[in-house]
C-alpha atoms as a PDB file:
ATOM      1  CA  UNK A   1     110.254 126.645  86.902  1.00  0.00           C
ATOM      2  CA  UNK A   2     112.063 123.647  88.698  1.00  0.00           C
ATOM      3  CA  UNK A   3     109.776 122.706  91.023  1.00  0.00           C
ATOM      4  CA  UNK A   4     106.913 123.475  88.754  1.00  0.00           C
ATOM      5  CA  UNK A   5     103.973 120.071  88.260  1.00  0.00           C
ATOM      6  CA  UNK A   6     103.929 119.018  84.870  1.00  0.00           C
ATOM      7  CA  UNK A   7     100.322 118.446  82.999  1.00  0.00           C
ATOM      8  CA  UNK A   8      98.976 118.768  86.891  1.00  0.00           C
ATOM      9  CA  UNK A   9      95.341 117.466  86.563  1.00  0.00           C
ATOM     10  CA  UNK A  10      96.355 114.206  85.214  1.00  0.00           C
ATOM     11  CA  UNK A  11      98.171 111.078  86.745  1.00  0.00           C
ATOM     12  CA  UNK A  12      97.383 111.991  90.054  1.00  0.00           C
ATOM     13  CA  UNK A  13      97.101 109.055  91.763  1.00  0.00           C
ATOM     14  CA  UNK A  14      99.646 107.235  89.878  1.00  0.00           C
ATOM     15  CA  UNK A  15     102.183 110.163  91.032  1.00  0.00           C
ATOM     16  CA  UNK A  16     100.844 109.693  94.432  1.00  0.00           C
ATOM     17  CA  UNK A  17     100.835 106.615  94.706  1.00  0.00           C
ATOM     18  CA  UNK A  18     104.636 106.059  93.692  1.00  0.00           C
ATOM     19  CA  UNK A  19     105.617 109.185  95.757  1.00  0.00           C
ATOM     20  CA  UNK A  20     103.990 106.976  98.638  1.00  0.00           C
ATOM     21  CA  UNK A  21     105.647 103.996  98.430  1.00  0.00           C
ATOM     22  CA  UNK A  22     109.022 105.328  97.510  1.00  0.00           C
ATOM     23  CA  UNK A  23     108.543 107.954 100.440  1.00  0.00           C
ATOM     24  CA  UNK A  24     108.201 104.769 102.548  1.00  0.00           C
ATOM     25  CA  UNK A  25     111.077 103.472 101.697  1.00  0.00           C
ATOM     26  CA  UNK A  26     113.019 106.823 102.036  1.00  0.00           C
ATOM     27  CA  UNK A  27     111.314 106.634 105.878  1.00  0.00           C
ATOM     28  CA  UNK A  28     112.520 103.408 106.497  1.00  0.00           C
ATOM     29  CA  UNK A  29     116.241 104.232 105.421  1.00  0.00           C
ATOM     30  CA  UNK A  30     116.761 106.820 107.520  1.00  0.00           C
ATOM     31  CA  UNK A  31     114.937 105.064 110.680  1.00  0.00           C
ATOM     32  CA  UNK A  32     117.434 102.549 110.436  1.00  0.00           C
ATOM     33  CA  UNK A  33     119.789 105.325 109.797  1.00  0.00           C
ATOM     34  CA  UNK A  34     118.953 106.869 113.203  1.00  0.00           C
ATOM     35  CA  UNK A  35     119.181 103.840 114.665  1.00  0.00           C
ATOM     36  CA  UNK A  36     122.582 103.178 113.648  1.00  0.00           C
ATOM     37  CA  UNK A  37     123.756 107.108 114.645  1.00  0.00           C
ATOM     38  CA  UNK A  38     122.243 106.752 117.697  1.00  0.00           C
ATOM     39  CA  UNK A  39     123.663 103.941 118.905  1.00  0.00           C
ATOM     40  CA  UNK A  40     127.623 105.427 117.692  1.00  0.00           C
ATOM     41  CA  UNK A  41     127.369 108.361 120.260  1.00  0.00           C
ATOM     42  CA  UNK A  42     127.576 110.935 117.497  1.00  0.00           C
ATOM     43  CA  UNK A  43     124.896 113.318 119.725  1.00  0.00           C
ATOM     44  CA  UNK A  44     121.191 113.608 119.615  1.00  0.00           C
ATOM     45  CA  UNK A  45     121.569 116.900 117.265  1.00  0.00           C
ATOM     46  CA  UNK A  46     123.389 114.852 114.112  1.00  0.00           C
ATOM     47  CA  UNK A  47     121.599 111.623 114.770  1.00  0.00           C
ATOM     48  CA  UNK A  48     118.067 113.268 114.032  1.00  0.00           C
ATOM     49  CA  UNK A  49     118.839 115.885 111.416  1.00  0.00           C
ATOM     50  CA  UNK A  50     121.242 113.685 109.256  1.00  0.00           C
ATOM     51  CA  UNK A  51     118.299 111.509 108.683  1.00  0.00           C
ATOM     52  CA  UNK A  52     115.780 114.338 108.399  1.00  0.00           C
ATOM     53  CA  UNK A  53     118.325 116.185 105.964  1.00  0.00           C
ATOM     54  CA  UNK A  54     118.284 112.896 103.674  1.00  0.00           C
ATOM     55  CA  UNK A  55     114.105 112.621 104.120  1.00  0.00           C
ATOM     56  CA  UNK A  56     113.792 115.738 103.032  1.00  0.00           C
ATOM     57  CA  UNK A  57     116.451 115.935  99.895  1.00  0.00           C
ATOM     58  CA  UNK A  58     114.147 112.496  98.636  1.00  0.00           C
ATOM     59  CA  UNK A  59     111.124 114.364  99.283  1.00  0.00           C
ATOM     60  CA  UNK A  60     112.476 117.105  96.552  1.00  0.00           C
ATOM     61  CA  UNK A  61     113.643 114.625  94.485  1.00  0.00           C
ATOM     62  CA  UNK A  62     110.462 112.494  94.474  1.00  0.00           C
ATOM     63  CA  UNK A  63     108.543 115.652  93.711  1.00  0.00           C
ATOM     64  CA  UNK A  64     110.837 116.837  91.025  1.00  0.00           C
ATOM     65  CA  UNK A  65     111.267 113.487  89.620  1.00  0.00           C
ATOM     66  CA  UNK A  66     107.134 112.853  89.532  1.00  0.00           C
ATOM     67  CA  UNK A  67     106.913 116.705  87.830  1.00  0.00           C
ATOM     68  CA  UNK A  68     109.769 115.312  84.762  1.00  0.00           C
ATOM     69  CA  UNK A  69     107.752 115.046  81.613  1.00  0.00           C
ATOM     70  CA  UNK A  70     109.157 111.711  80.786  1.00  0.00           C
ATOM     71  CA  UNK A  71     108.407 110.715  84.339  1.00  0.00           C
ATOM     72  CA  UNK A  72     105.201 111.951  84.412  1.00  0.00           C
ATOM     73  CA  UNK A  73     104.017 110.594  81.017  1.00  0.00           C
ATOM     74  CA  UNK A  74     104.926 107.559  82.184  1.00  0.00           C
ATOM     75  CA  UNK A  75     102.649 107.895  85.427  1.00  0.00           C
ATOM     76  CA  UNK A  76     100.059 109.178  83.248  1.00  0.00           C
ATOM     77  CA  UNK A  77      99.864 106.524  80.538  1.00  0.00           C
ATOM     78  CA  UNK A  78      99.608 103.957  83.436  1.00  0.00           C
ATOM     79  CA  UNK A  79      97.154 105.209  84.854  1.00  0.00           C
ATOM     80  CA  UNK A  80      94.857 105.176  81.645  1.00  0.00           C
ATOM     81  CA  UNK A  81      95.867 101.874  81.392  1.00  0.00           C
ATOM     82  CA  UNK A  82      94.848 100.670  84.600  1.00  0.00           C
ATOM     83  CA  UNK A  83      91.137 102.302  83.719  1.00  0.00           C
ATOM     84  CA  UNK A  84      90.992 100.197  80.659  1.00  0.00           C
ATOM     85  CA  UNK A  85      91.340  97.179  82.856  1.00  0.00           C
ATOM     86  CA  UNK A  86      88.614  94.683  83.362  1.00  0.00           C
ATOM     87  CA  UNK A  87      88.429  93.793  86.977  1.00  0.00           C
ATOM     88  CA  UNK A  88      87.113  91.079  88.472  1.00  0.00           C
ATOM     89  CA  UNK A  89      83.968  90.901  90.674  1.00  0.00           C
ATOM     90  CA  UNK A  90      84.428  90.090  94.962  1.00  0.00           C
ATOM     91  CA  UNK A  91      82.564  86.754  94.537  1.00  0.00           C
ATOM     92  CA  UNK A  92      84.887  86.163  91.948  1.00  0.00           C
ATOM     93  CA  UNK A  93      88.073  86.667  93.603  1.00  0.00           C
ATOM     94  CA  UNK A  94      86.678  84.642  96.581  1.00  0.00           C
ATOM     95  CA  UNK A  95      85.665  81.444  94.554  1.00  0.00           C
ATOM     96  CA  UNK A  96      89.251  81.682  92.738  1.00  0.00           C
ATOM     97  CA  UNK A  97      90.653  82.040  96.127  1.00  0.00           C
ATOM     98  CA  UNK A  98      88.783  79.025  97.649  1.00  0.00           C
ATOM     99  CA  UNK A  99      89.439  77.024  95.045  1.00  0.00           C
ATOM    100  CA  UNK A 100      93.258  77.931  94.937  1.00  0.00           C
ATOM    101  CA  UNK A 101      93.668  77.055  98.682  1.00  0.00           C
ATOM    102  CA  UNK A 102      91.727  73.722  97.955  1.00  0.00           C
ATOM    103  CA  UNK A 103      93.922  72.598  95.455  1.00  0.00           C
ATOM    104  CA  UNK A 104      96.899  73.216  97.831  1.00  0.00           C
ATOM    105  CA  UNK A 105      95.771  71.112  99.952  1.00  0.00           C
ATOM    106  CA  UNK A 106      95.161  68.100  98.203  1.00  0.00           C
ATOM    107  CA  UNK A 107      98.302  68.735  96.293  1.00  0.00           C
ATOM    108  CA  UNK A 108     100.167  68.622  99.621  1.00  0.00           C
ATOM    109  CA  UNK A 109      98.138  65.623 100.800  1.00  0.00           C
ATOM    110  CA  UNK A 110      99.334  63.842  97.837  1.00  0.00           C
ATOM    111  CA  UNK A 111     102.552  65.123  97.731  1.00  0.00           C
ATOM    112  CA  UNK A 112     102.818  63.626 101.829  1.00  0.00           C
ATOM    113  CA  UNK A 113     101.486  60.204 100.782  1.00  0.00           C
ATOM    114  CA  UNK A 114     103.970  60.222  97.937  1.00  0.00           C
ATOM    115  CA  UNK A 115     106.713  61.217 100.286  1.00  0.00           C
ATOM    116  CA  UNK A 116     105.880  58.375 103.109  1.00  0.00           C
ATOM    117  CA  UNK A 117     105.093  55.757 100.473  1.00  0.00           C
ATOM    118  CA  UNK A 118     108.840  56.397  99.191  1.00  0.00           C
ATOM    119  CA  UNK A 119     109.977  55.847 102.964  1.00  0.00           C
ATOM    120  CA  UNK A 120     108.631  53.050 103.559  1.00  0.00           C
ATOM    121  CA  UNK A 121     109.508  51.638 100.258  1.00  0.00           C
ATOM    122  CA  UNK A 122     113.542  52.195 100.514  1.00  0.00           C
ATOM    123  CA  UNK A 123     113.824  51.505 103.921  1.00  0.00           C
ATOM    124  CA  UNK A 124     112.668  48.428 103.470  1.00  0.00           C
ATOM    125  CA  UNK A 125     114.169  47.794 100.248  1.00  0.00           C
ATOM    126  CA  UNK A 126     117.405  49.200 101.101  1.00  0.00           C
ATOM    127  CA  UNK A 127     116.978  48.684 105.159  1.00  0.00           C
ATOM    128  CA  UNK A 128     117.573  52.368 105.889  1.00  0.00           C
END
């Protein structure tokens, strides 16, 4: 049983989720890929299956990978873990946000009057 899913009820949007992104990044790869055969005259036939040969040999190995049991433990555990985890309220994230961006902005106020004061200072102190 190779390609057989491993405890399948649980972890399944952790799996998922990482078979996503790193299927994105597989996608990518071999855009670029086709890309770069296109563009060296190799012939429409290798420049699109080369890249769709190496989409799908990830797409085996991301499922058989997510199906391991250490893999998949893994995936499952953080998942439980991220249910355990106390998250914060909209309103909440938007005050923290607003105040974050506020205290940019004075910090770069500051940090500009600091900057010009020190201009003005050496050059004429040191005439430059």
């Amino acid at each position: 049983m190779v390609f057989g899913i491993y405890k399948p009820g649980q972890g399944k949007y952790t799996r998922l989720g990482s078979a996503f992104g790193f299927g994105i990044v597989v996608v990518l790869g071999c855009l670029l890929l086709y890309r770069k055969l296109e563009g060296a005259d190799l012939g429409l036939w290798v420049a699109t299956m080369v890249p769709v040969g190496i989409s799908v040999g990830f797409a085996l190995l991301i499922f058989w990978l997510s199906s391991r049991p250490l893999v998949a433990d893994f995936l499952i555990a953080a998942e439980g873990e991220m249910k355990k985890v106390s998250w914060s309220s909209r309103k909440e994230i938007a005050v923290s946000t607003f105040i974050v961006i506020v205290l940019v902005v004075i910090m770069a106020i500051l940090l500009g009057v600091a900057d010009l004061s020190f201009k003005l200072f050496f050059s004429e102190v040191f005439g430059l």
